[in-house]
N, C-alpha and C. Protein backbone atom coordinates (compact mmCIF):
# COMPACT_ATOMS: atom_id res chain seq x y z
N UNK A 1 0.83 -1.21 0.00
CA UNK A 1 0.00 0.00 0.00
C UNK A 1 0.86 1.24 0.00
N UNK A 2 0.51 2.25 -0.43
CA UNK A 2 1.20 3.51 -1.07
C UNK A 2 0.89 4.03 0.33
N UNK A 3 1.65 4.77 1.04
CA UNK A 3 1.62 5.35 1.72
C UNK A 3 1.67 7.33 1.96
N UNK A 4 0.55 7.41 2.15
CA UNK A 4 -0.09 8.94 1.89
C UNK A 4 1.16 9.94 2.43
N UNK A 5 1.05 11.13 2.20
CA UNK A 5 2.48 12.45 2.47
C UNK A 5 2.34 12.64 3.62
N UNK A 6 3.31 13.02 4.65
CA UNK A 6 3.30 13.28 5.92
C UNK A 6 2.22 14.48 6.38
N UNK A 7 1.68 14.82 7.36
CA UNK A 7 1.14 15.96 7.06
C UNK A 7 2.22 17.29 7.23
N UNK A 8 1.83 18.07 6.79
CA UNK A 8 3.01 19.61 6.91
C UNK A 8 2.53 20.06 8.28
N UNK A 9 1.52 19.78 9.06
CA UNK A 9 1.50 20.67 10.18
C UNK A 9 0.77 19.40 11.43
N UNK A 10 0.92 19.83 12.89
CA UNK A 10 0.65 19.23 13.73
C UNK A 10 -0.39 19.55 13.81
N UNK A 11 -1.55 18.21 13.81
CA UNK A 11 -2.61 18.48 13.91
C UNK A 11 -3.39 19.07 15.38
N UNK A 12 -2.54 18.53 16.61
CA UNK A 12 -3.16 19.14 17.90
C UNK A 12 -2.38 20.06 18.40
N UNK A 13 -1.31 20.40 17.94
CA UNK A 13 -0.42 21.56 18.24
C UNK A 13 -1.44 22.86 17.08
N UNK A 14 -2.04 22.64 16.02
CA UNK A 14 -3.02 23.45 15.36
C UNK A 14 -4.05 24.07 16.22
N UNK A 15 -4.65 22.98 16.55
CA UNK A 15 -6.19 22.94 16.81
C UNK A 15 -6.10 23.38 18.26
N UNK A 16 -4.65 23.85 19.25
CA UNK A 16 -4.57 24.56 20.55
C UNK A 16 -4.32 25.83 19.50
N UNK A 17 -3.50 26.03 19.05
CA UNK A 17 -3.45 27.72 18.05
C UNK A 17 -4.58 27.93 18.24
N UNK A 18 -5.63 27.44 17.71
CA UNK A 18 -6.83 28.02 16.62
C UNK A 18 -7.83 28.37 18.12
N UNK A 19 -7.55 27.49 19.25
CA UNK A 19 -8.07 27.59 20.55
C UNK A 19 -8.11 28.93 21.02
N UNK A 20 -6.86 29.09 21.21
CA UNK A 20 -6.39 30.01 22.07
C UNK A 20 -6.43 31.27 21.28
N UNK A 21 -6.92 31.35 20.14
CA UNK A 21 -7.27 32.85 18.93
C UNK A 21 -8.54 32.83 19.19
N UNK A 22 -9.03 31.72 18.95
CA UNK A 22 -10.96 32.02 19.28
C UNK A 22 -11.16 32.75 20.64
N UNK A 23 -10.57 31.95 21.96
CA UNK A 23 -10.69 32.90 22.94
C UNK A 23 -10.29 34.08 23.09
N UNK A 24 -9.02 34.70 22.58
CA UNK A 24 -8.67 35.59 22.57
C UNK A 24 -9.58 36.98 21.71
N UNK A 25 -10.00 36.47 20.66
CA UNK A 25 -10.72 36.96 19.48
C UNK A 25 -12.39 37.04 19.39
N UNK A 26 -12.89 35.49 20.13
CA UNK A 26 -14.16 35.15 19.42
C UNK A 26 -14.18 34.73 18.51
N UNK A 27 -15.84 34.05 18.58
CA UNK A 27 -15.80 33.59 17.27
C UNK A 27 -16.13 34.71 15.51
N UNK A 28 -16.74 35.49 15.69
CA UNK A 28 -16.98 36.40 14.78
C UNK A 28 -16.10 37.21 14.68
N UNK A 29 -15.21 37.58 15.18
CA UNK A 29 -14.06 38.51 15.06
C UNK A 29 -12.38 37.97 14.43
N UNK A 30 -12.44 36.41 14.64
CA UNK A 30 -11.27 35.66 14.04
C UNK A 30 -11.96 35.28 12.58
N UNK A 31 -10.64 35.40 11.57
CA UNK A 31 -11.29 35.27 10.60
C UNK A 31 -10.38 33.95 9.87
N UNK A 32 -10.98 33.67 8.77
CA UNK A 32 -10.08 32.21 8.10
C UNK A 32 -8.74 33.15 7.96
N UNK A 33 -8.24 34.19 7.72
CA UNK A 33 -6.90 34.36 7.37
C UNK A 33 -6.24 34.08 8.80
N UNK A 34 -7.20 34.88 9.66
CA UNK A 34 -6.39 35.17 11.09
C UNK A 34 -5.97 33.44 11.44
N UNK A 35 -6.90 32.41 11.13
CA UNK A 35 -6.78 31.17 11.96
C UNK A 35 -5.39 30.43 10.95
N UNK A 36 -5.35 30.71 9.24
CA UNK A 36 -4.15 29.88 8.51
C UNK A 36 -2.91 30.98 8.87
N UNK A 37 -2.95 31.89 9.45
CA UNK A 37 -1.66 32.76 9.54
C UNK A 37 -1.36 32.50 10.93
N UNK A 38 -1.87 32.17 12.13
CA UNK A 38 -1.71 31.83 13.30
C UNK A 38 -1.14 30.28 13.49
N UNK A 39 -1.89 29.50 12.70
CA UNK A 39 -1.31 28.02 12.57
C UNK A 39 -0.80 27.43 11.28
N UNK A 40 -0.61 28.12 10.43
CA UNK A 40 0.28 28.28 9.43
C UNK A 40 0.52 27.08 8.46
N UNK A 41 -0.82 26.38 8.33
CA UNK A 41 -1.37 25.45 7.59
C UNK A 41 -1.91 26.60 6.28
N UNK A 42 -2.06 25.63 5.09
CA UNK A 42 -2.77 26.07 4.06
C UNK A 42 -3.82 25.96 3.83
N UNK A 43 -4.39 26.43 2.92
CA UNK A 43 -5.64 26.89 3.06
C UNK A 43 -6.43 25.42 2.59
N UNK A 44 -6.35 24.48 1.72
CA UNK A 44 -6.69 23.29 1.37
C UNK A 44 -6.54 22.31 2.58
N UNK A 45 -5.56 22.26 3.50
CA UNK A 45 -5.10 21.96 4.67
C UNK A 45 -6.39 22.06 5.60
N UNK A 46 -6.61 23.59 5.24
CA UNK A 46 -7.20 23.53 6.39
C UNK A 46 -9.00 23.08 6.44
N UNK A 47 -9.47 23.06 4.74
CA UNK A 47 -10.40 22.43 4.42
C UNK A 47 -10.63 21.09 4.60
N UNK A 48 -9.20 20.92 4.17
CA UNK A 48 -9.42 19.05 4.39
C UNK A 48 -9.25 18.59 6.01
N UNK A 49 -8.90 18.89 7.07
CA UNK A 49 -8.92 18.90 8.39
C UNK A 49 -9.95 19.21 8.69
N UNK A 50 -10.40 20.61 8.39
CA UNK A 50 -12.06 20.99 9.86
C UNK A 50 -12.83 21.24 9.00
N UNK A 51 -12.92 21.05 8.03
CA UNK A 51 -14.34 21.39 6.85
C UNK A 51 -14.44 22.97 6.52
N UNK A 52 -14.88 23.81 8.01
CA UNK A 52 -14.71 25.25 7.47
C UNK A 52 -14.79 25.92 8.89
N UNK A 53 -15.06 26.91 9.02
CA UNK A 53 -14.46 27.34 10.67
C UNK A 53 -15.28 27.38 11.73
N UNK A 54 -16.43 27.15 11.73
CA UNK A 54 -17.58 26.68 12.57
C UNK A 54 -17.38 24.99 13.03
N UNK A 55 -16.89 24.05 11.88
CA UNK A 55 -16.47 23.05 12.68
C UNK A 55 -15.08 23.18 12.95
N UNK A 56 -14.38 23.76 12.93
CA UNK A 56 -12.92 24.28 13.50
C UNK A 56 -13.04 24.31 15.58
N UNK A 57 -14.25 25.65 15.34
CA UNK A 57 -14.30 25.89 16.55
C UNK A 57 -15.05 24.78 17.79
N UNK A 58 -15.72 24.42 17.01
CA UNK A 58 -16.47 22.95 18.14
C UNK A 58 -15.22 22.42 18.16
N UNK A 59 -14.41 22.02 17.55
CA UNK A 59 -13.51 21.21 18.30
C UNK A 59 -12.68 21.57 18.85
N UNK A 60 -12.37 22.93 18.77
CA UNK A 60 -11.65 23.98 20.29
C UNK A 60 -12.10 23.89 21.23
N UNK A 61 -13.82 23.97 20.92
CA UNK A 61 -14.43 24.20 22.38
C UNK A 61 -14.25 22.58 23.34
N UNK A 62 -14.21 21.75 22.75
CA UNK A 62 -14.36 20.50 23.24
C UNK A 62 -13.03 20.49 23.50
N UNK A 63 -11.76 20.80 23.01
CA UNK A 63 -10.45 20.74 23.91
C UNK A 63 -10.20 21.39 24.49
N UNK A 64 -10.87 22.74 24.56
CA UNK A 64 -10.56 23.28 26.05
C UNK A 64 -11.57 22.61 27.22
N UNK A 65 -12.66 22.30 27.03
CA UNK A 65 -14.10 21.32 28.13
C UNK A 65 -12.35 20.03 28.38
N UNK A 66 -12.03 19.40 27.21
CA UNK A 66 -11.40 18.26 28.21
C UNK A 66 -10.10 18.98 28.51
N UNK A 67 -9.41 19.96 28.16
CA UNK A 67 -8.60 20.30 29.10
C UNK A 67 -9.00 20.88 30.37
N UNK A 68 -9.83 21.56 30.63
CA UNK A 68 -10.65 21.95 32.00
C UNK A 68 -10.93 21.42 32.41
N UNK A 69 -11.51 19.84 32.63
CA UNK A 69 -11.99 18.96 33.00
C UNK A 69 -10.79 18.14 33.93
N UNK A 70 -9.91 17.92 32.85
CA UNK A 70 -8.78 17.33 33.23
C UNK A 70 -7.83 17.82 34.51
N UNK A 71 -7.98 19.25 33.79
CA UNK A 71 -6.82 20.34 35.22
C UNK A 71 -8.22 20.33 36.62
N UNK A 72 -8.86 19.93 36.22
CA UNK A 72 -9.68 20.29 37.83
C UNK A 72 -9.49 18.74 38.17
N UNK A 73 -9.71 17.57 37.36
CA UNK A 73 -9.96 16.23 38.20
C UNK A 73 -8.04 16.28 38.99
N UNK A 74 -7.21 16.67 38.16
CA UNK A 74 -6.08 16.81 38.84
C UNK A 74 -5.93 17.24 40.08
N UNK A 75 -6.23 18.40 39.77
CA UNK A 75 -6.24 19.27 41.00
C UNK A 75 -6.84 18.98 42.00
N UNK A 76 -8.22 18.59 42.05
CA UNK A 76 -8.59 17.41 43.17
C UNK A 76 -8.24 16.54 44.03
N UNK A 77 -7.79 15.78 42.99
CA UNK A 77 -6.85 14.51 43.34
C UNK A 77 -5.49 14.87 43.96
N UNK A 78 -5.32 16.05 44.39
CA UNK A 78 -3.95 16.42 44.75
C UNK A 78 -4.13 17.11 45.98
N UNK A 79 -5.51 18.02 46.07
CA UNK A 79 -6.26 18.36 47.07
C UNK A 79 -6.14 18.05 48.30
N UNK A 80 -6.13 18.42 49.48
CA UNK A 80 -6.17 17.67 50.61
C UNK A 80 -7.17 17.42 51.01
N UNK A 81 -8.34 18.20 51.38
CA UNK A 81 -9.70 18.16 51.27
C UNK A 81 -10.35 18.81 50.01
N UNK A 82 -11.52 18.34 50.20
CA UNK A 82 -12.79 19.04 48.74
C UNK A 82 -12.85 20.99 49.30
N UNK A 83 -12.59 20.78 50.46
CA UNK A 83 -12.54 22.46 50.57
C UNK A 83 -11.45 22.90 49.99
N UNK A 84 -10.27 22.39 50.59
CA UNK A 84 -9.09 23.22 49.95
C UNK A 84 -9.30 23.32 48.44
N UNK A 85 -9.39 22.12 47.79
CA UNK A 85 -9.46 22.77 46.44
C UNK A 85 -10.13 23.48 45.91
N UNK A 86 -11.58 23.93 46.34
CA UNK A 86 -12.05 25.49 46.24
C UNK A 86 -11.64 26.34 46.53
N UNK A 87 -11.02 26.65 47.68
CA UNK A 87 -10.31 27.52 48.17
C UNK A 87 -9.30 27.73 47.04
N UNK A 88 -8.70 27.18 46.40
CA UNK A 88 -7.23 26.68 45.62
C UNK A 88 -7.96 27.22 44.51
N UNK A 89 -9.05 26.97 43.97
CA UNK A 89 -9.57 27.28 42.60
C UNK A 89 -9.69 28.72 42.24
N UNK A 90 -10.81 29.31 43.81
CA UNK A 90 -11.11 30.68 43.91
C UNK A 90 -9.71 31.73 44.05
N UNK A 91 -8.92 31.24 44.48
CA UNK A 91 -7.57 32.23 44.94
C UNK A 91 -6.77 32.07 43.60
N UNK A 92 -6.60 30.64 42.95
CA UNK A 92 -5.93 31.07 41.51
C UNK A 92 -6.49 31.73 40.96
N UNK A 93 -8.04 31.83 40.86
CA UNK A 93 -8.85 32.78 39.74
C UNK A 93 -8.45 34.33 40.07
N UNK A 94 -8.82 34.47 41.49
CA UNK A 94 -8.61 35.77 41.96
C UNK A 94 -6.77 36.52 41.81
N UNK A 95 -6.26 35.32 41.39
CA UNK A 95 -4.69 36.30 41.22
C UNK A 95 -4.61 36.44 39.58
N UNK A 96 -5.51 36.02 38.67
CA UNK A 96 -5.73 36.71 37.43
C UNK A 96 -5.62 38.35 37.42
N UNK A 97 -6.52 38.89 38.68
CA UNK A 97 -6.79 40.19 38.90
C UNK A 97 -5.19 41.13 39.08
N UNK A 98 -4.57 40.50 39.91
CA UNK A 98 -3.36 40.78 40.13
C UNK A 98 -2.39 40.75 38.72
N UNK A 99 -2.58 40.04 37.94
CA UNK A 99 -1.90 39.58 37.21
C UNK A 99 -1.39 40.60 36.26
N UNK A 100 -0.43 41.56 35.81
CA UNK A 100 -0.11 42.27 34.63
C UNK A 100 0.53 41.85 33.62
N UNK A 101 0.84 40.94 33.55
CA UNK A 101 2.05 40.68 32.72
C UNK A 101 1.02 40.02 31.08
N UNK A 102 0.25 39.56 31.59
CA UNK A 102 -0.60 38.89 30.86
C UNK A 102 -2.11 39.30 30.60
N UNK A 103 -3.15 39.34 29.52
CA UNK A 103 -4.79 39.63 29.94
C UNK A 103 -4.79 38.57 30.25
N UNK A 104 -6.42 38.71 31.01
CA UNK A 104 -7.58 37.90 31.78
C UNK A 104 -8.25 37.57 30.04
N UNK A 105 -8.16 36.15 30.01
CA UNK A 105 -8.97 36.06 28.58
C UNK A 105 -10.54 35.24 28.76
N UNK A 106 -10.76 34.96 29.86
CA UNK A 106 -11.76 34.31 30.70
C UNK A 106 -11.96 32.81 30.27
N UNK A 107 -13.20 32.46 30.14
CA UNK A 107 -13.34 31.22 29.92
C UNK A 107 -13.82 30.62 28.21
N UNK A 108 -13.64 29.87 27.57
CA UNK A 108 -13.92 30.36 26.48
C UNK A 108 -15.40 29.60 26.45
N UNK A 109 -15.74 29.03 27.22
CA UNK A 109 -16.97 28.24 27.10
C UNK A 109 -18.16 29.86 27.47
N UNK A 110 -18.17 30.34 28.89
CA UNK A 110 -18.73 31.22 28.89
C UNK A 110 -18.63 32.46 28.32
N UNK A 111 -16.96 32.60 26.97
CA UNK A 111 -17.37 33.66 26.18
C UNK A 111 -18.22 33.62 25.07
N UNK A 112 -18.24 32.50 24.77
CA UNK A 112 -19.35 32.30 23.73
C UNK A 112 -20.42 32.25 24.21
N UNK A 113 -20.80 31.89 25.18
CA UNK A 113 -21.99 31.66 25.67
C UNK A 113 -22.82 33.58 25.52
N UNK A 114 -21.88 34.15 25.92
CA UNK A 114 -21.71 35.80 25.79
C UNK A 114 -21.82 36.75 24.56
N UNK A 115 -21.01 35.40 23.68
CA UNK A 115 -20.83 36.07 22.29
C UNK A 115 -22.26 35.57 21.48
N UNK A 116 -22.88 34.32 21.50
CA UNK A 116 -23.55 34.10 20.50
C UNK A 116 -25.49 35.02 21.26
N UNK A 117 -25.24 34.60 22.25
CA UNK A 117 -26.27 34.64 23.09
C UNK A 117 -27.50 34.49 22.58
N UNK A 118 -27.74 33.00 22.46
CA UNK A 118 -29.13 32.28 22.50
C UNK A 118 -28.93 32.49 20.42
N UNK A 119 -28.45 33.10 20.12
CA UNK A 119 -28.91 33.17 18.99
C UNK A 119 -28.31 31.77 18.00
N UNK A 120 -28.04 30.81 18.38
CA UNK A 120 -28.04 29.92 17.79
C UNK A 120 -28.18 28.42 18.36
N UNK A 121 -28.77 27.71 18.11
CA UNK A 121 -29.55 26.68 19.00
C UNK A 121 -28.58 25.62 19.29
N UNK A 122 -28.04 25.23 18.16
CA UNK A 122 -26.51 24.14 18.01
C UNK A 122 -25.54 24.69 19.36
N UNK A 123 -24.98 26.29 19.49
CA UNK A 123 -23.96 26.50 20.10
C UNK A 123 -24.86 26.65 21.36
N UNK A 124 -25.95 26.54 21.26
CA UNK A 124 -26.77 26.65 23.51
C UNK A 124 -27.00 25.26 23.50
N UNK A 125 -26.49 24.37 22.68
CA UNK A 125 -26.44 22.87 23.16
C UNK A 125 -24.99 22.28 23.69
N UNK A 126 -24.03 23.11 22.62
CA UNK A 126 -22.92 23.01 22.97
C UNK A 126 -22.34 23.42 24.12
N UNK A 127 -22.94 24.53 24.79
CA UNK A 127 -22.87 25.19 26.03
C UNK A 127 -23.24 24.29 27.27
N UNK A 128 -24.39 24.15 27.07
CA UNK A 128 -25.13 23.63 28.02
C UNK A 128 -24.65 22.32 28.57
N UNK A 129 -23.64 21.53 27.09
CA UNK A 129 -23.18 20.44 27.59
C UNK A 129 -21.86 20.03 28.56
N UNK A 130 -21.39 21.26 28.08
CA UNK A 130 -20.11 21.98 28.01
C UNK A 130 -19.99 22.29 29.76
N UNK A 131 -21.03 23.27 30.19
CA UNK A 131 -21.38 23.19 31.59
C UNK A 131 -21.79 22.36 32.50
N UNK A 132 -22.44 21.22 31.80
CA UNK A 132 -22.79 20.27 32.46
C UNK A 132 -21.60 19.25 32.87
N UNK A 133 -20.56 19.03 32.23
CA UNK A 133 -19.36 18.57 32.21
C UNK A 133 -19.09 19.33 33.76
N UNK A 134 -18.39 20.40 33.18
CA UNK A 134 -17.73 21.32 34.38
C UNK A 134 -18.69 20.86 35.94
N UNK A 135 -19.49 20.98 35.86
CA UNK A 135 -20.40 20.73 36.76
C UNK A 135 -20.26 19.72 37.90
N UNK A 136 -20.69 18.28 36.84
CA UNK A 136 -20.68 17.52 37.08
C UNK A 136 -19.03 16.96 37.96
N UNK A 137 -18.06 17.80 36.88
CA UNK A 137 -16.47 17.46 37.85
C UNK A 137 -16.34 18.43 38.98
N UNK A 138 -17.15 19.46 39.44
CA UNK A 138 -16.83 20.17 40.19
C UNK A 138 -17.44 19.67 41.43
N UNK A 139 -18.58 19.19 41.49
CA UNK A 139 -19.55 18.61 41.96
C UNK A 139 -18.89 17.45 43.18
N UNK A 140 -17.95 16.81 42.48
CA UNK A 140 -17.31 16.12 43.28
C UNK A 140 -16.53 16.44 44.10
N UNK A 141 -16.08 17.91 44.25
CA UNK A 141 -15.15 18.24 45.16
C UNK A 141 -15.95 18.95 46.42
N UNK A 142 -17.03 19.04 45.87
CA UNK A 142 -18.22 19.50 47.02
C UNK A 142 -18.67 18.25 47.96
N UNK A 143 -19.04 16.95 46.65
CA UNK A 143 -19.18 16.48 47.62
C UNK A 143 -18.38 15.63 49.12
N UNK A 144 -17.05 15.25 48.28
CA UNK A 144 -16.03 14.91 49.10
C UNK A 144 -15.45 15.88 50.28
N UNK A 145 -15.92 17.25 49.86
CA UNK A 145 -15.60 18.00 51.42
C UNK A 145 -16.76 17.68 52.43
N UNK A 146 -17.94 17.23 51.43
CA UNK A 146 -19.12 17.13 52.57
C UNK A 146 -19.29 16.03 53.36
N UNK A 147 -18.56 15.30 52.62
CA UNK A 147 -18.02 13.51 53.27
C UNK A 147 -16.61 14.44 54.42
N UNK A 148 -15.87 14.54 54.53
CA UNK A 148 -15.26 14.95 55.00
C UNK A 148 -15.69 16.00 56.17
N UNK A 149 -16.30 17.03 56.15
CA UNK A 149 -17.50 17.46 57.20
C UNK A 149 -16.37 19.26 57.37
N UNK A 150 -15.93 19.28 56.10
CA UNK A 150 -15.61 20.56 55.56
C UNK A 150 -16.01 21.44 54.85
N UNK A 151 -17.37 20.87 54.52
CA UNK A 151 -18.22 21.67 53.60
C UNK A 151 -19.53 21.82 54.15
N UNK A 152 -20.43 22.39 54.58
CA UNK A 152 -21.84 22.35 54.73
C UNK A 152 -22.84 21.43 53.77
N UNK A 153 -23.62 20.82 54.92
CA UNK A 153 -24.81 19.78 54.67
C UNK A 153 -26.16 20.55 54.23
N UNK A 154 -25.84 21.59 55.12
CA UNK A 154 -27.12 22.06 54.91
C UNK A 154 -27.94 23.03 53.71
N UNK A 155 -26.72 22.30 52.60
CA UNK A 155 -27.18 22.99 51.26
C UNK A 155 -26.80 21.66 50.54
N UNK A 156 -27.21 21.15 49.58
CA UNK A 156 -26.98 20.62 48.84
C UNK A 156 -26.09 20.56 47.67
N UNK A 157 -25.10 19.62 47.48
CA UNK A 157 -24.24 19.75 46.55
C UNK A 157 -24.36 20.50 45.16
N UNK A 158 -25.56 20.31 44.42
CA UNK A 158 -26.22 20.39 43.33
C UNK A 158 -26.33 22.21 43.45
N UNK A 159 -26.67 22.29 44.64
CA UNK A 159 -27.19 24.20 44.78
C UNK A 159 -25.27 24.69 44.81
N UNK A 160 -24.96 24.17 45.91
CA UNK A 160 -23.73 24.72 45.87
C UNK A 160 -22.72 25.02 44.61
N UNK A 161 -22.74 23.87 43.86
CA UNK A 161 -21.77 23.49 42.59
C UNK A 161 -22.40 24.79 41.69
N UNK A 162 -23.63 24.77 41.72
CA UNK A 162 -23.91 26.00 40.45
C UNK A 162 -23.75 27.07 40.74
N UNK A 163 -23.63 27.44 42.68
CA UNK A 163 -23.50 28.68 43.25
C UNK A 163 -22.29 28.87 42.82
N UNK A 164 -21.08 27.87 42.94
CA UNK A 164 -19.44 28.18 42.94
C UNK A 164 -19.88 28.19 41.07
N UNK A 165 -20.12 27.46 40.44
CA UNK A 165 -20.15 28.42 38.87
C UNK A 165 -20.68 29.63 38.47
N UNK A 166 -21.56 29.93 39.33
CA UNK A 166 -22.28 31.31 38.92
C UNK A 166 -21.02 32.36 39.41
N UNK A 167 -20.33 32.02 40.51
CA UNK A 167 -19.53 32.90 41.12
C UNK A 167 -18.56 33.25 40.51
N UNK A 168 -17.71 31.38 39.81
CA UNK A 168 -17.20 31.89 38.82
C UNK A 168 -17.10 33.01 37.79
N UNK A 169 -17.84 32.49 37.49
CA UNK A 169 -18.46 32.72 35.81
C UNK A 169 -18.36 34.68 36.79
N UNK A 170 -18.97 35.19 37.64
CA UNK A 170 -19.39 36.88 38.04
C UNK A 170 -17.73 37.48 38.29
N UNK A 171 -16.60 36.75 38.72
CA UNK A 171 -15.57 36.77 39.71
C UNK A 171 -14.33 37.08 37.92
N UNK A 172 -15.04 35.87 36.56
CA UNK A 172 -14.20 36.53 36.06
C UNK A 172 -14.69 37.84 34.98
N UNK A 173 -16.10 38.17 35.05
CA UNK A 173 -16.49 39.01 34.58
C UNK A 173 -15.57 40.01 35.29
N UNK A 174 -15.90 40.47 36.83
CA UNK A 174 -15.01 41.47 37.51
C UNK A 174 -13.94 41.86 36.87
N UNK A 175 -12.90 40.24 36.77
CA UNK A 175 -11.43 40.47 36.62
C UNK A 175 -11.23 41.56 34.70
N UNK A 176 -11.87 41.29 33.92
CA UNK A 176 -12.27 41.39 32.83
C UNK A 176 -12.66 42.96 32.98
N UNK A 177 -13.72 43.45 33.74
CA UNK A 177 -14.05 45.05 34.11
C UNK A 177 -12.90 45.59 34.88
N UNK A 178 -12.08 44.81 34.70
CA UNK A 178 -10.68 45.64 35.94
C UNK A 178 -11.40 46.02 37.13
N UNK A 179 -12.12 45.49 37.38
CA UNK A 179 -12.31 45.91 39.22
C UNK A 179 -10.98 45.34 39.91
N UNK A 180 -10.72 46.68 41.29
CA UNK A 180 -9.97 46.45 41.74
C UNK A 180 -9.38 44.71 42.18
N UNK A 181 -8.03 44.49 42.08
CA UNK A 181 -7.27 43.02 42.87
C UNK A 181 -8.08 42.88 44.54
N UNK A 182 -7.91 44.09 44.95
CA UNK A 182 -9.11 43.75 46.76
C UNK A 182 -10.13 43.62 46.39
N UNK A 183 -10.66 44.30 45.45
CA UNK A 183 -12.52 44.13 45.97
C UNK A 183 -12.10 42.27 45.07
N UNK A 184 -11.48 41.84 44.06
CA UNK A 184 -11.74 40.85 43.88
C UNK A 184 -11.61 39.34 44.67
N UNK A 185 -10.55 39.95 45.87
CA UNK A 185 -10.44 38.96 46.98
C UNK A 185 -11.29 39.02 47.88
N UNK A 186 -11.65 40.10 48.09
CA UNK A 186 -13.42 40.34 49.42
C UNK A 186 -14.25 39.60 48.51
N UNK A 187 -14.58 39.41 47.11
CA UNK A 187 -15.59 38.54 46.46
C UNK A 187 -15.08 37.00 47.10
N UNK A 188 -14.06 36.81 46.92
CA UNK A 188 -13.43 35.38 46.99
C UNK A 188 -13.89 34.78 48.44
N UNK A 189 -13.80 35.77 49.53
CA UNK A 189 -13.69 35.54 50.97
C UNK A 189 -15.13 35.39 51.10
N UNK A 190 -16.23 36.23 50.62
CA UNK A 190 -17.48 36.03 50.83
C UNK A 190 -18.04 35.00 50.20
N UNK A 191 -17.65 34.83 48.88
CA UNK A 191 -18.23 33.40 48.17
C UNK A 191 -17.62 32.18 48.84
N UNK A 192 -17.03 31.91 49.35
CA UNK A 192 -16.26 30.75 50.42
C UNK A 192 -17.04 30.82 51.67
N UNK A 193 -17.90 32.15 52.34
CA UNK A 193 -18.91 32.05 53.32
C UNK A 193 -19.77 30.41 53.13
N UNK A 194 -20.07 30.95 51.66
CA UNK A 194 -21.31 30.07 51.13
C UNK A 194 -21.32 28.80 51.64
N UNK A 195 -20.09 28.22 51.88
CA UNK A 195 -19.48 26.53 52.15
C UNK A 195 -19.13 26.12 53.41
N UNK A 196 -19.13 27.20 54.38
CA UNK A 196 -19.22 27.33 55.95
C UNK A 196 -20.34 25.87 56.52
């Protein structure tokens, strides 16, 4: 059997490029030049790989869901308790605020969620699933502090987990409006009340 040409470009060393431009960019604001000049595939290349740039981006969004997925089951698992690693989650988020050297580019699941808003039914499925993931792995660190008797009973895992995403999701809006690095740690200290 004849064996087909190597490819000229890395296909998952690409498809983090094309990631990390959508978040940076969005999706309506990156354009096919911006995505073959960033990952420096050709333009037939890049037809014959993702079809056209709408399926480009679903499969960004799905490698950043399993890279997020992944860095939190880690981080867990490394955890000492299900509290600390909230604690651990909320205080890395909150030194974004601090951070100059670099922007706050937020999340890219909830920038789209931002960017398309409702207006397309495919990407509020993609969302929705997208969160449900996150969820569902976060979920476990709630409940293992509550096994542990570091987290409060008297809320339910399910309320809590969406409280710590909603908080998220408000904590990196903040960082994003440049509200002050303190007021973003008084958010941090009061949303950690919640788990008392």
């Amino acid at each position: 059997m004849k064996k087909g040409r190597p490819l000229e470009y890395d296909p998952e060393e690409t498809l983090e490029t094309a990631m990390y431009l959508f978040l940076e960019k969005g999706y309506d604001s990156t354009t096919l030049r911006d995505l073959l000049e960033a990952t420096k595939i050709s333009r037939s290349s890049f037809y014959h790989a993702y079809g056209n740039k709408f399926q480009l981006f679903e499969q960004c969004l799905d490698l950043f869901c399993d890279k997020q997925v992944a860095q939190i089951e880690h981080a867990l698992k490394h955890s000492i308790t299900g509290r600390a690693f909230i604690e651990n989650f909320l205080n890395d988020l909150a030194r974004g605020a601090h951070a100059v050297e670099k922007p706050n580019l937020g999340c890219f699941v909830m920038n789209t969620a931002h960017e398309f808003g409702g207006r397309n039914a495919h990407v509020a499925k993609l969302i929705s699933s997208a969160t449900l993931r996150f969820s569902q792995t976060l979920q476990k660190a709630i409940e293992k502090g509550q096994k542990e008797g570091v987290i409060t009973k008297n809320k339910s895992a399910e309320a809590l987990v969406f409280y710590f995403m909603s908080s998220i999701s408000g904590i990196r809006t903040m960082i994003s409006s440049q509200v002050p690095a303190d007021r973003i740690d008084e958010i941090v200290d009061v949303t950690l009340t919640a788990f008392d």
